[in-house]
PDB file of N, CA and C in Angstrom:
ATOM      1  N   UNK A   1      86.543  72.531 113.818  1.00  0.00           N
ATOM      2  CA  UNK A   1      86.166  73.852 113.394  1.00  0.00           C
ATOM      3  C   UNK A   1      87.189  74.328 112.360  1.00  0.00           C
ATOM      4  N   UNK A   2      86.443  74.787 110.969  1.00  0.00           N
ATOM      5  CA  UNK A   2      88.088  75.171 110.295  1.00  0.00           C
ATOM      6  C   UNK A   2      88.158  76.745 110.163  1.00  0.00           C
ATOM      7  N   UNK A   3      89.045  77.244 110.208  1.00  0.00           N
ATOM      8  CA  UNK A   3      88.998  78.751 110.365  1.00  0.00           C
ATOM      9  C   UNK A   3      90.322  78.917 109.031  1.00  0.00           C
ATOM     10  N   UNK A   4      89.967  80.437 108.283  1.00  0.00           N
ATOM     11  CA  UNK A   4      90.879  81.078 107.714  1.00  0.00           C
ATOM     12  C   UNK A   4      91.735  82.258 107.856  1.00  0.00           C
ATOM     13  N   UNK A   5      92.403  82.410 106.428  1.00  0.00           N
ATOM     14  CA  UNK A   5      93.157  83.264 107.104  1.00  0.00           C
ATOM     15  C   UNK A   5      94.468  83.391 107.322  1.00  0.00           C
ATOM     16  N   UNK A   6      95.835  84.193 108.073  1.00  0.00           N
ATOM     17  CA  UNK A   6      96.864  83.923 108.314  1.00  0.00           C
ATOM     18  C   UNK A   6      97.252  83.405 109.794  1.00  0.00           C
ATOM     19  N   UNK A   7      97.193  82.307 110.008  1.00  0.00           N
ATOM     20  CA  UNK A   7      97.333  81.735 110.833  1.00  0.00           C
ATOM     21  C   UNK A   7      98.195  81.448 111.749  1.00  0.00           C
ATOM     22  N   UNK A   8      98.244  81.871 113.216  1.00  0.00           N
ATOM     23  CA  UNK A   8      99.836  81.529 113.733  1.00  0.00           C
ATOM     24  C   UNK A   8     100.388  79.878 113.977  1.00  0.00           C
ATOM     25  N   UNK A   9     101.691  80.034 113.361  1.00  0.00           N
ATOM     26  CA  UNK A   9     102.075  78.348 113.748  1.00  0.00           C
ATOM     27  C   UNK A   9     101.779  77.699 114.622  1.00  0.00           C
ATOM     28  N   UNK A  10     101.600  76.299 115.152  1.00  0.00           N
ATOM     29  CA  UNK A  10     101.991  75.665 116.621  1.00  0.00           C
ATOM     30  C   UNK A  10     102.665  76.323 116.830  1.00  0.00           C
ATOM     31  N   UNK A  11     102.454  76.532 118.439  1.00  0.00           N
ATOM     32  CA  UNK A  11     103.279  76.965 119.323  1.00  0.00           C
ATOM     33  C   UNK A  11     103.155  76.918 121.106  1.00  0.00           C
ATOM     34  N   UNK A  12     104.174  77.472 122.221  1.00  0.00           N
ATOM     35  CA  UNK A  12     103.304  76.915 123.558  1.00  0.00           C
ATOM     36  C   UNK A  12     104.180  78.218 124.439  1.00  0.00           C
ATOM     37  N   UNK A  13     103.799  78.299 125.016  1.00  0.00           N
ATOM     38  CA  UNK A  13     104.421  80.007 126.114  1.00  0.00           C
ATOM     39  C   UNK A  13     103.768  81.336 125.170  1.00  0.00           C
ATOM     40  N   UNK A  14     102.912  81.177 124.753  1.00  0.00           N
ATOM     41  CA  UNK A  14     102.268  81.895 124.161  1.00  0.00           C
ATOM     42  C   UNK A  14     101.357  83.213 124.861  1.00  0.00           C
ATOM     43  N   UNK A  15     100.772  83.748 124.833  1.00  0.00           N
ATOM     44  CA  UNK A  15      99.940  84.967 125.685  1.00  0.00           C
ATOM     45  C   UNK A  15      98.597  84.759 124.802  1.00  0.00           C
ATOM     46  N   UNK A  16      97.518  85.151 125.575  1.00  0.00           N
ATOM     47  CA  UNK A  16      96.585  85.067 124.648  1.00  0.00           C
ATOM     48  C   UNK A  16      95.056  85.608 125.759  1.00  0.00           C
ATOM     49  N   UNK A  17      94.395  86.738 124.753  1.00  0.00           N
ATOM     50  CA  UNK A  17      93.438  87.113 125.656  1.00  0.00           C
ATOM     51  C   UNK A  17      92.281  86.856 124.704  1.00  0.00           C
ATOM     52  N   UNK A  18      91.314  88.024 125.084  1.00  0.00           N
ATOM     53  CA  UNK A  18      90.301  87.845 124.135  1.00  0.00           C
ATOM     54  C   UNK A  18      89.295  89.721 124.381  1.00  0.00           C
ATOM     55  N   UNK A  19      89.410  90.440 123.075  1.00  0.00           N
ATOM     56  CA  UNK A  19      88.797  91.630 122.925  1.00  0.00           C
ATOM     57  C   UNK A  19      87.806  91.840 122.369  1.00  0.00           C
ATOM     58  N   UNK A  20      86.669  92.150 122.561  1.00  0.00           N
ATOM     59  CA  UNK A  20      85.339  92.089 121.752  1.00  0.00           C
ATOM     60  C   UNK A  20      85.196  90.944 121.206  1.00  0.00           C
ATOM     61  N   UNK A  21      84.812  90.674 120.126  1.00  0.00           N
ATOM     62  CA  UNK A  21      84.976  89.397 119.363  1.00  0.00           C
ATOM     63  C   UNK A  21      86.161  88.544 119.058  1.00  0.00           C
ATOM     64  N   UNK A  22      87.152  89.006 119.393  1.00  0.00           N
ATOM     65  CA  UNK A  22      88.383  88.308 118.975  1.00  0.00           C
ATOM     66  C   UNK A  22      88.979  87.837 119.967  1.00  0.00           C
ATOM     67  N   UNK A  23      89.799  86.445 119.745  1.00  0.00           N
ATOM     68  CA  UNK A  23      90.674  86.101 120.605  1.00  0.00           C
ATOM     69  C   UNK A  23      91.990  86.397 120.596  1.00  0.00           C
ATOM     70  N   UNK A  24      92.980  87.085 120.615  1.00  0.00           N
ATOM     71  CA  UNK A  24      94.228  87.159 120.353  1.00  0.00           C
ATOM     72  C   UNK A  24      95.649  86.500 120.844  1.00  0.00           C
ATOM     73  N   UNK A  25      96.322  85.841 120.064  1.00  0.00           N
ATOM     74  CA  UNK A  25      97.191  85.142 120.318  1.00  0.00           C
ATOM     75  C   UNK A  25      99.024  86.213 120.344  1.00  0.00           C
ATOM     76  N   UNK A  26      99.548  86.269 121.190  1.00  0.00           N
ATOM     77  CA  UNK A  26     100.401  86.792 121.088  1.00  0.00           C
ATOM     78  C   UNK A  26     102.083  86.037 121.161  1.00  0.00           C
ATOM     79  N   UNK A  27     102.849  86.144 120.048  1.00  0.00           N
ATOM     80  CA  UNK A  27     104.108  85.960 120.410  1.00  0.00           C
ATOM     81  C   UNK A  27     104.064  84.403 120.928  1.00  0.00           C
ATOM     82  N   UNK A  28     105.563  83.208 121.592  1.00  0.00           N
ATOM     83  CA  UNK A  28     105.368  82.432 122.023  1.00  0.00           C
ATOM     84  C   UNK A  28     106.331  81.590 121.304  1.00  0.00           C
ATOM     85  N   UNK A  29     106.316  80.088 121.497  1.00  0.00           N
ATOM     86  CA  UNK A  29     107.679  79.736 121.298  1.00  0.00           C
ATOM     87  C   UNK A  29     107.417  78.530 120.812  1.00  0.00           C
ATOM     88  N   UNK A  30     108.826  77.592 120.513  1.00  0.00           N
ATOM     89  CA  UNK A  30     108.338  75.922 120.007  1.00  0.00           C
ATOM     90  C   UNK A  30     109.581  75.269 121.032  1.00  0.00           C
ATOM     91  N   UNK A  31     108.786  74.285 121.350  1.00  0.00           N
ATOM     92  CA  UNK A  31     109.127  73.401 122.679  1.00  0.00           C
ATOM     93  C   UNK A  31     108.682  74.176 123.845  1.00  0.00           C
ATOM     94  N   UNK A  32     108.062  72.851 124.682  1.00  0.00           N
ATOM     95  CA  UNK A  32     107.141  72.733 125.867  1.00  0.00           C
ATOM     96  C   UNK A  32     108.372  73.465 127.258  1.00  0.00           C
ATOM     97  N   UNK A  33     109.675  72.833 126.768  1.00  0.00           N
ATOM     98  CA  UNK A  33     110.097  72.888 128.270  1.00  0.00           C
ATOM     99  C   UNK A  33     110.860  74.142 128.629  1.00  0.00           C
ATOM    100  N   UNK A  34     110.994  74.718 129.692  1.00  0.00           N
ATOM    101  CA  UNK A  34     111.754  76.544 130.027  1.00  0.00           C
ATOM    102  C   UNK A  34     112.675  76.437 129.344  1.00  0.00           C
ATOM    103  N   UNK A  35     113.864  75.593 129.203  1.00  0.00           N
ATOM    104  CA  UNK A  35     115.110  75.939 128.948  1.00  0.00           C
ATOM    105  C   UNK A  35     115.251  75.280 127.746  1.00  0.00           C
ATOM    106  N   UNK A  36     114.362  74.618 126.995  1.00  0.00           N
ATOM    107  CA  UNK A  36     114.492  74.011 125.201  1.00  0.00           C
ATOM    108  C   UNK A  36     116.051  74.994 124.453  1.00  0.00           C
ATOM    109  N   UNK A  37     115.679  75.760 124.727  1.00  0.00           N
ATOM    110  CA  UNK A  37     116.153  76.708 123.762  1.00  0.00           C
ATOM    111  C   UNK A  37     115.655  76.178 122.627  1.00  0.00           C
ATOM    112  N   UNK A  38     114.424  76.623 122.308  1.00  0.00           N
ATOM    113  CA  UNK A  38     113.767  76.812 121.372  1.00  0.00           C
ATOM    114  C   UNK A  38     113.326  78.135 120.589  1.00  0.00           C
ATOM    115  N   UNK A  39     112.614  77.921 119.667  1.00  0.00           N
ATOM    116  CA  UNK A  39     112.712  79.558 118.109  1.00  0.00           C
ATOM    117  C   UNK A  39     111.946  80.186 119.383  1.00  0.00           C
ATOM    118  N   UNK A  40     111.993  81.754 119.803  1.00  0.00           N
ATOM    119  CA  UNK A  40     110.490  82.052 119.902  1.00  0.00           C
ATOM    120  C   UNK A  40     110.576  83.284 118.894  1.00  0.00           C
ATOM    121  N   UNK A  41     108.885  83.526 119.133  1.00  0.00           N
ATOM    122  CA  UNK A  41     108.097  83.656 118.047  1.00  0.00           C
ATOM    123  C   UNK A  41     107.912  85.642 118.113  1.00  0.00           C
ATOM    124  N   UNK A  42     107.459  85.760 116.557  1.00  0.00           N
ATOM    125  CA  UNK A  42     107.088  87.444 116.490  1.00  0.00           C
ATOM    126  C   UNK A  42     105.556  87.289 116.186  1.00  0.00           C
ATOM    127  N   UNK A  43     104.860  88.371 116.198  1.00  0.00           N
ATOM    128  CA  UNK A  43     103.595  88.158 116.012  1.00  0.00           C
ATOM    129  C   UNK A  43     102.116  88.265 117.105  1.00  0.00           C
ATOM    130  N   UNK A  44     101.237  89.343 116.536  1.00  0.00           N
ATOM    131  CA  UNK A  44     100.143  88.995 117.303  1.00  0.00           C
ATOM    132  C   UNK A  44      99.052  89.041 116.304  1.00  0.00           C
ATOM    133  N   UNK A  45      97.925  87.548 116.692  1.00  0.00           N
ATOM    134  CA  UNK A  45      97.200  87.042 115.694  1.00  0.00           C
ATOM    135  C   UNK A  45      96.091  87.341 116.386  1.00  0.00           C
ATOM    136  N   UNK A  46      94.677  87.772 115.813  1.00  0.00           N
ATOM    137  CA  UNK A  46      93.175  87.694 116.238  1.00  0.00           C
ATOM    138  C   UNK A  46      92.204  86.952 115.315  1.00  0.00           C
ATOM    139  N   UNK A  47      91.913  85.887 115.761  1.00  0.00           N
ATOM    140  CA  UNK A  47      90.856  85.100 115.543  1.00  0.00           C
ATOM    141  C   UNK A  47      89.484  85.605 115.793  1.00  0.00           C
ATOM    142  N   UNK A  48      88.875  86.646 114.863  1.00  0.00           N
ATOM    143  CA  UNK A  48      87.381  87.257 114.848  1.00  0.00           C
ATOM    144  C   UNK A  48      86.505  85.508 115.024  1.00  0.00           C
ATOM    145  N   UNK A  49      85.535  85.275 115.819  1.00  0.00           N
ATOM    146  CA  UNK A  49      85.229  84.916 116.489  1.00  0.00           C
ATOM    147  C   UNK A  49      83.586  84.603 115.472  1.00  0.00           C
ATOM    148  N   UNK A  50      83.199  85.500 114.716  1.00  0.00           N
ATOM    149  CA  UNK A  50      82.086  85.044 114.037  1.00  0.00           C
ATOM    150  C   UNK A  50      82.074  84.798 112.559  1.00  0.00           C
ATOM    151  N   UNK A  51      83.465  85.005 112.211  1.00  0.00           N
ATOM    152  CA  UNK A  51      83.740  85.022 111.176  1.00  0.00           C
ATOM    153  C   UNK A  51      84.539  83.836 110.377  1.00  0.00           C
ATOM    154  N   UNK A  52      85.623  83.259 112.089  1.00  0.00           N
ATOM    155  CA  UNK A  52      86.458  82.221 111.961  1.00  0.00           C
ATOM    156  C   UNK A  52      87.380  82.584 111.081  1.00  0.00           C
ATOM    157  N   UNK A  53      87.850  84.339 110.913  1.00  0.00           N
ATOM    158  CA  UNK A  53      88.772  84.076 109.914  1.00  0.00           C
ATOM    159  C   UNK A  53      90.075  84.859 111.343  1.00  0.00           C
ATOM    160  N   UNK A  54      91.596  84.470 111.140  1.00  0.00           N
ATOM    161  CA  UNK A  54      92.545  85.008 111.345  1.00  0.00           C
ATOM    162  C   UNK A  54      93.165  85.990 110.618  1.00  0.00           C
ATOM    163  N   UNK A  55      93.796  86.802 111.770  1.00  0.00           N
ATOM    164  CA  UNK A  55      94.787  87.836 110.691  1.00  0.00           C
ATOM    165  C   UNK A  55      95.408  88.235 111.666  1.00  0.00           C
ATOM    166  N   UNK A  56      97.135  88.494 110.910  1.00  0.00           N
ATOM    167  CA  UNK A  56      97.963  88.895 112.062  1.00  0.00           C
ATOM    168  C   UNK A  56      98.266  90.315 112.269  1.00  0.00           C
ATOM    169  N   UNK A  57      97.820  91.270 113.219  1.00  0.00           N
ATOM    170  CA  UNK A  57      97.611  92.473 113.435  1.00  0.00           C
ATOM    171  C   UNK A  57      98.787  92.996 114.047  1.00  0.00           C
ATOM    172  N   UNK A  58      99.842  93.033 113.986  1.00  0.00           N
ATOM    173  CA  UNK A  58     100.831  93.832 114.784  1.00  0.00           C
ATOM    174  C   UNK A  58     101.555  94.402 113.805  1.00  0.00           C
ATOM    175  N   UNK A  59     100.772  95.462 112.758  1.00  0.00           N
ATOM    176  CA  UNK A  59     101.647  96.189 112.010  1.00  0.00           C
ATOM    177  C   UNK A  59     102.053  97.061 112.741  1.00  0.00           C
ATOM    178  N   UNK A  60     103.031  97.445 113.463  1.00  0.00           N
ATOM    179  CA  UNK A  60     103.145  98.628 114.336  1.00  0.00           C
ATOM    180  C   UNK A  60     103.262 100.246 113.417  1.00  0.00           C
ATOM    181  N   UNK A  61     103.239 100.912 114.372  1.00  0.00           N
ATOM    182  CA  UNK A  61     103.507 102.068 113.604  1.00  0.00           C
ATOM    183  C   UNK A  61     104.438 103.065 114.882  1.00  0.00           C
ATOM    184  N   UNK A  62     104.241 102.231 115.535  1.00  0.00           N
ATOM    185  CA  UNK A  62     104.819 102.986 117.002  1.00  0.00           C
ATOM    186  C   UNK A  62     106.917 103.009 116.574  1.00  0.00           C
ATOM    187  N   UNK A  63     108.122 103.755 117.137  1.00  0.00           N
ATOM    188  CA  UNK A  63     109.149 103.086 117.426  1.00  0.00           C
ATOM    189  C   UNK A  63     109.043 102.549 118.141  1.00  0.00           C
ATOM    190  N   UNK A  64     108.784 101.905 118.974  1.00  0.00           N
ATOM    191  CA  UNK A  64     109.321 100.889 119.875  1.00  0.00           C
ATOM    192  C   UNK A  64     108.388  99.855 119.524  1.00  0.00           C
ATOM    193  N   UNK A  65     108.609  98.391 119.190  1.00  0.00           N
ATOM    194  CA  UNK A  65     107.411  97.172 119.576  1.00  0.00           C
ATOM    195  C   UNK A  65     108.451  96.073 120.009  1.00  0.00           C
ATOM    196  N   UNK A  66     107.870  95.410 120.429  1.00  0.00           N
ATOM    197  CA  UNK A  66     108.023  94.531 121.697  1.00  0.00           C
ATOM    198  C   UNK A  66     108.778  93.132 120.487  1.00  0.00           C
ATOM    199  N   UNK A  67     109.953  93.008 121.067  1.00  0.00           N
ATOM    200  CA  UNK A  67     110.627  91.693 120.514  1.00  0.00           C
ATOM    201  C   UNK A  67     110.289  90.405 120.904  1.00  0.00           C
ATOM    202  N   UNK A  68     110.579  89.228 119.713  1.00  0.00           N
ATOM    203  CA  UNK A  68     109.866  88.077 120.081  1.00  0.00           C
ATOM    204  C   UNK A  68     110.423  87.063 121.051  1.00  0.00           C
ATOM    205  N   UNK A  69     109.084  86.546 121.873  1.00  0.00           N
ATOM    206  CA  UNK A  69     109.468  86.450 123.409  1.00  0.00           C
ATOM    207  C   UNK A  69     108.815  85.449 123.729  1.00  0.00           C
ATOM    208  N   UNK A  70     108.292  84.961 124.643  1.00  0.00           N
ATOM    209  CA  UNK A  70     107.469  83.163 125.100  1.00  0.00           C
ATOM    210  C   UNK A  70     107.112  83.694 126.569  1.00  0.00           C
ATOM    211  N   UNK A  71     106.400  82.948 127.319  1.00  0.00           N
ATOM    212  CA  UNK A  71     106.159  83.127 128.565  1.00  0.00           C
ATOM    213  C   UNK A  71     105.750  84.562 129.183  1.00  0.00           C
ATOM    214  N   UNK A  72     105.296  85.572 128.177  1.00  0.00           N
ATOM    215  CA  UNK A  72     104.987  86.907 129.177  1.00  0.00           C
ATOM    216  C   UNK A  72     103.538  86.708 130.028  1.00  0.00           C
ATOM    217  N   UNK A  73     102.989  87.389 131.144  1.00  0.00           N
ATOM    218  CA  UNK A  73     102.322  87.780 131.185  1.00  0.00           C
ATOM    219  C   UNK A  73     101.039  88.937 130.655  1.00  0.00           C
ATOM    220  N   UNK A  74      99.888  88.393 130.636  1.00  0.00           N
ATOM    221  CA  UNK A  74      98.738  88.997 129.653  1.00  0.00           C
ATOM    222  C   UNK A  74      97.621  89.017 130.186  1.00  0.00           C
ATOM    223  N   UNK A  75      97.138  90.318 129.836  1.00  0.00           N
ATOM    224  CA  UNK A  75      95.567  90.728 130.146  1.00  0.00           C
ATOM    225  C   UNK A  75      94.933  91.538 129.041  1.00  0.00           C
ATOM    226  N   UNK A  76      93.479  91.647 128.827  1.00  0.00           N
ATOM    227  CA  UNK A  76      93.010  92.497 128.003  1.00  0.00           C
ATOM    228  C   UNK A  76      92.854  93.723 128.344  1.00  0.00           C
ATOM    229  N   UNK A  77      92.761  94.758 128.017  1.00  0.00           N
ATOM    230  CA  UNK A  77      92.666  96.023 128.603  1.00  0.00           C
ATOM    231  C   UNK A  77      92.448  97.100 127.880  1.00  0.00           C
ATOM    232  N   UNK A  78      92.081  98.320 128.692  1.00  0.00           N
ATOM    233  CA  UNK A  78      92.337  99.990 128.057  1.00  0.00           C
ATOM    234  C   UNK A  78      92.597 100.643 129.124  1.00  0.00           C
ATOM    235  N   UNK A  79      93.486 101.098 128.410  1.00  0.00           N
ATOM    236  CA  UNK A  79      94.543 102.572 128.894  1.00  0.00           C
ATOM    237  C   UNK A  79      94.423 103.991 128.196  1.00  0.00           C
ATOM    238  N   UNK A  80      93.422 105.040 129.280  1.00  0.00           N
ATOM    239  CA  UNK A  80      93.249 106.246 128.159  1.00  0.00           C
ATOM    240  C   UNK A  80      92.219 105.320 127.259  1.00  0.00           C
ATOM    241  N   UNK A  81      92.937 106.002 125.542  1.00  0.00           N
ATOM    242  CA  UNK A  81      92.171 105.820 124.044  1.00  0.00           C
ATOM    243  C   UNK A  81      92.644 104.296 123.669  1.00  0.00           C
ATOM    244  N   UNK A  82      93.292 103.730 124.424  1.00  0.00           N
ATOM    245  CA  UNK A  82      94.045 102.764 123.671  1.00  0.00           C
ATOM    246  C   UNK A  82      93.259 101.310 124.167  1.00  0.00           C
ATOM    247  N   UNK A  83      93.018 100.891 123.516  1.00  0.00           N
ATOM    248  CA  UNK A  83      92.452  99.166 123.781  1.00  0.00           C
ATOM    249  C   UNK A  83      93.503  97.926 123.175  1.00  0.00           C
ATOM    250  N   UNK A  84      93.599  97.209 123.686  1.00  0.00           N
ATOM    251  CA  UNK A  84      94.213  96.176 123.402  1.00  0.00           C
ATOM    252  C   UNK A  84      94.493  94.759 124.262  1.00  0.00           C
ATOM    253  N   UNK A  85      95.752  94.386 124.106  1.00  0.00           N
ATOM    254  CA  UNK A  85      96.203  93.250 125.007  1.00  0.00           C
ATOM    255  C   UNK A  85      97.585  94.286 125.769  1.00  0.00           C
ATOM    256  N   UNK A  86      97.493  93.968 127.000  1.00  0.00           N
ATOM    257  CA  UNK A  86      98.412  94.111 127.677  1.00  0.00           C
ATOM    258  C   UNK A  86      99.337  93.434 128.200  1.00  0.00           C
ATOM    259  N   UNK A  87     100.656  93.286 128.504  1.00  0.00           N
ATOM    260  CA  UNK A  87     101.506  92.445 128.089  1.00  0.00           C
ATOM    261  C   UNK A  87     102.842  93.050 129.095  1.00  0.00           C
ATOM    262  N   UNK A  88     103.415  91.962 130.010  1.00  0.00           N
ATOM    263  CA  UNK A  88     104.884  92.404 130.774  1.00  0.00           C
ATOM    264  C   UNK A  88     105.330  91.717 130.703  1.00  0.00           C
ATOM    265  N   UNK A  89     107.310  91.773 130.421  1.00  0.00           N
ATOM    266  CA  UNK A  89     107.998  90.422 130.387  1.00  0.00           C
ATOM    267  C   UNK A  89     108.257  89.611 129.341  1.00  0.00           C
ATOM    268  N   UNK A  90     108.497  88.225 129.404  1.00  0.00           N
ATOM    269  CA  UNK A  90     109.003  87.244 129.168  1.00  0.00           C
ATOM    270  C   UNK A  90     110.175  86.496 128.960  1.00  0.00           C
ATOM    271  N   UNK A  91     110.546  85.618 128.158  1.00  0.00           N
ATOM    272  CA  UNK A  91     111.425  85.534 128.333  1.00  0.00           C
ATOM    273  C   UNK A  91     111.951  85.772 126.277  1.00  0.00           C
ATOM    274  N   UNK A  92     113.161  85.994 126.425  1.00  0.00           N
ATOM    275  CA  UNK A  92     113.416  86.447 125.105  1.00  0.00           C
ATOM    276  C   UNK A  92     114.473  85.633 124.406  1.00  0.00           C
ATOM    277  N   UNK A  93     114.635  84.368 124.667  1.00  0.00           N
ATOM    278  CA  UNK A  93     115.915  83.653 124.257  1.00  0.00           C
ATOM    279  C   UNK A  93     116.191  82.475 125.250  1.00  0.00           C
ATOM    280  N   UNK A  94     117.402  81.989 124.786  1.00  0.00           N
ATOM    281  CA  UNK A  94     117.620  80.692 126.112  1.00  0.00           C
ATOM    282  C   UNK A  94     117.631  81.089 127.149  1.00  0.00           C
ATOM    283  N   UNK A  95     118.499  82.143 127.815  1.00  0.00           N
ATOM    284  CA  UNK A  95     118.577  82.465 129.093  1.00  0.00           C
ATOM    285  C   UNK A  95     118.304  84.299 129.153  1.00  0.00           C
ATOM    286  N   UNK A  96     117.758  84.686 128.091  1.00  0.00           N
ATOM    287  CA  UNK A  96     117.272  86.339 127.896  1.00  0.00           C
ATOM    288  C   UNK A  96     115.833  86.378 128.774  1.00  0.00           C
ATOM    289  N   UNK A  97     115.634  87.312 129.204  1.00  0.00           N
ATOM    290  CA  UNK A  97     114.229  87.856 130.285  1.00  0.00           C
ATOM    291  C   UNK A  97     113.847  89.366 129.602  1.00  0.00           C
ATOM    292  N   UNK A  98     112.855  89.623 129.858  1.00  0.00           N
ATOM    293  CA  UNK A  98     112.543  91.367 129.463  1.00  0.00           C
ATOM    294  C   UNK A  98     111.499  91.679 130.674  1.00  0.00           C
ATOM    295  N   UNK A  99     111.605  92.988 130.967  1.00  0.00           N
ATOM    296  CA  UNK A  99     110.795  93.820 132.015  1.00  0.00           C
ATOM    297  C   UNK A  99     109.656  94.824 131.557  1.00  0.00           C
ATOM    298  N   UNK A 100     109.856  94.876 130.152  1.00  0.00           N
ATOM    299  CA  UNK A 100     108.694  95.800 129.864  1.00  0.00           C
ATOM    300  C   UNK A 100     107.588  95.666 129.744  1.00  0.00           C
ATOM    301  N   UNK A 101     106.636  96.613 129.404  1.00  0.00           N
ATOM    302  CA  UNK A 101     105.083  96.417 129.310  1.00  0.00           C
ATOM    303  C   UNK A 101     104.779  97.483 127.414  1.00  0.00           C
ATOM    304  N   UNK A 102     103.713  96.632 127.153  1.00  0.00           N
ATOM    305  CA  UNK A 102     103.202  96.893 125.755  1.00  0.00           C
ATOM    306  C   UNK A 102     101.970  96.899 125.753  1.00  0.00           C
ATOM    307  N   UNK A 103     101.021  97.797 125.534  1.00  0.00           N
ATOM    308  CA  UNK A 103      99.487  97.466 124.677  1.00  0.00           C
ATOM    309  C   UNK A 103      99.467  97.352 123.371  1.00  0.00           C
ATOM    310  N   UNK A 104      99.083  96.202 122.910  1.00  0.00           N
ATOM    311  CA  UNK A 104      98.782  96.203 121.430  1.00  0.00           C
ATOM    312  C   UNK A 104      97.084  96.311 121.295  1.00  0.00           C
ATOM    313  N   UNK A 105      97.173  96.450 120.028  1.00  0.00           N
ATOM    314  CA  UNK A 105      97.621  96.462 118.892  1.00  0.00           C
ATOM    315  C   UNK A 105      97.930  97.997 118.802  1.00  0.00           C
ATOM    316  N   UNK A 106      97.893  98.991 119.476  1.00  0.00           N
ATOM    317  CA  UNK A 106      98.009  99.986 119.812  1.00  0.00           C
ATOM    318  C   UNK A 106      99.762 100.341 119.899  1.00  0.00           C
ATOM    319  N   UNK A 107     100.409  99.659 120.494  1.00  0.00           N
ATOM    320  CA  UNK A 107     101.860  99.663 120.663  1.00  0.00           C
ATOM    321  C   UNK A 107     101.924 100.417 121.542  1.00  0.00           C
ATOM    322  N   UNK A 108     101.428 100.867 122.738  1.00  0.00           N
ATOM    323  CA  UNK A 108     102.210 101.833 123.700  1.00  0.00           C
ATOM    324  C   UNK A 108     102.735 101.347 124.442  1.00  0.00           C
ATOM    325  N   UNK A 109     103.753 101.788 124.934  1.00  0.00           N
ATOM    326  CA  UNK A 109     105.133 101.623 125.531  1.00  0.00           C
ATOM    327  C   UNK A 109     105.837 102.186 127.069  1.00  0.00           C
ATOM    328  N   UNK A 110     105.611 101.514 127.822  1.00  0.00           N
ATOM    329  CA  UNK A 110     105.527 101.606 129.494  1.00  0.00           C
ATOM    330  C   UNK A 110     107.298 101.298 129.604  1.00  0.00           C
ATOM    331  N   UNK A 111     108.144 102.282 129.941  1.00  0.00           N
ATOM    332  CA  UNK A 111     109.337 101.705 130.204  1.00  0.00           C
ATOM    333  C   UNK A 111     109.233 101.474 131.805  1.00  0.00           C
ATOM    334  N   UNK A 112     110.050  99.838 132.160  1.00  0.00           N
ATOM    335  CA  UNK A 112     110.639  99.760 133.470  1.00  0.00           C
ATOM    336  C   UNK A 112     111.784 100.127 133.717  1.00  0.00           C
ATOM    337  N   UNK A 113     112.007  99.948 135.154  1.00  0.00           N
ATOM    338  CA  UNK A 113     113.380 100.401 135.776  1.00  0.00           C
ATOM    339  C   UNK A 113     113.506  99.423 136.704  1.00  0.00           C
TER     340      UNK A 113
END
């Protein structure tokens, strides 16, 4: 299947749901294994679905957006007005972790404690 567009690199600890027509790829890293210490990644990509084209949607406009991370947990969702991917965690580095929660493409911002 060839699809266009801006495309996210290989990658694997990735998040990834799917909203109306689109699939969205979020964030994620290079090398398979927990402790690689490998790049991870910025970025959330949606693959429109009838169109086959990509584009990477996380222009934020919010202050706060979510730093690049591998391994979070993900669901699709709405909160209130806001639709997006929902998102807690991951890990943020070789031995870095995060606790927060994000809706994109929306950017709202759930602090933990």
């Amino acid at each position: 299947m060839q699809t266009s567009g801006e495309k996210p690199c290989p990658r694997s600890g990735f998040a990834s749901g799917v909203s109306g027509e689109n699939i969205l790829i979020f964030r994620g890293e290079t090398g398979s294994e927990a402790r690689s210490g490998g790049q991870v990644f910025s970025g959330l990509y949606s693959l429109d679905t009838k169109t086959l084209k990509w584009e990477r949607v996380d222009k934020f406009s919010a202050r706060v957006s979510p730093s690049p991370r591998g391994l979070c947990a993900s669901t699709t969702s709405s909160l209130d007005r806001y639709e997006g991917m929902l998102f807690f965690g991951g890990k943020t580095g070789i031995d870095g972790i995060s606790d927060d929660f994000f809706l994109l493409p929306s950017c709202f911002y759930l602090e933990t404690y």
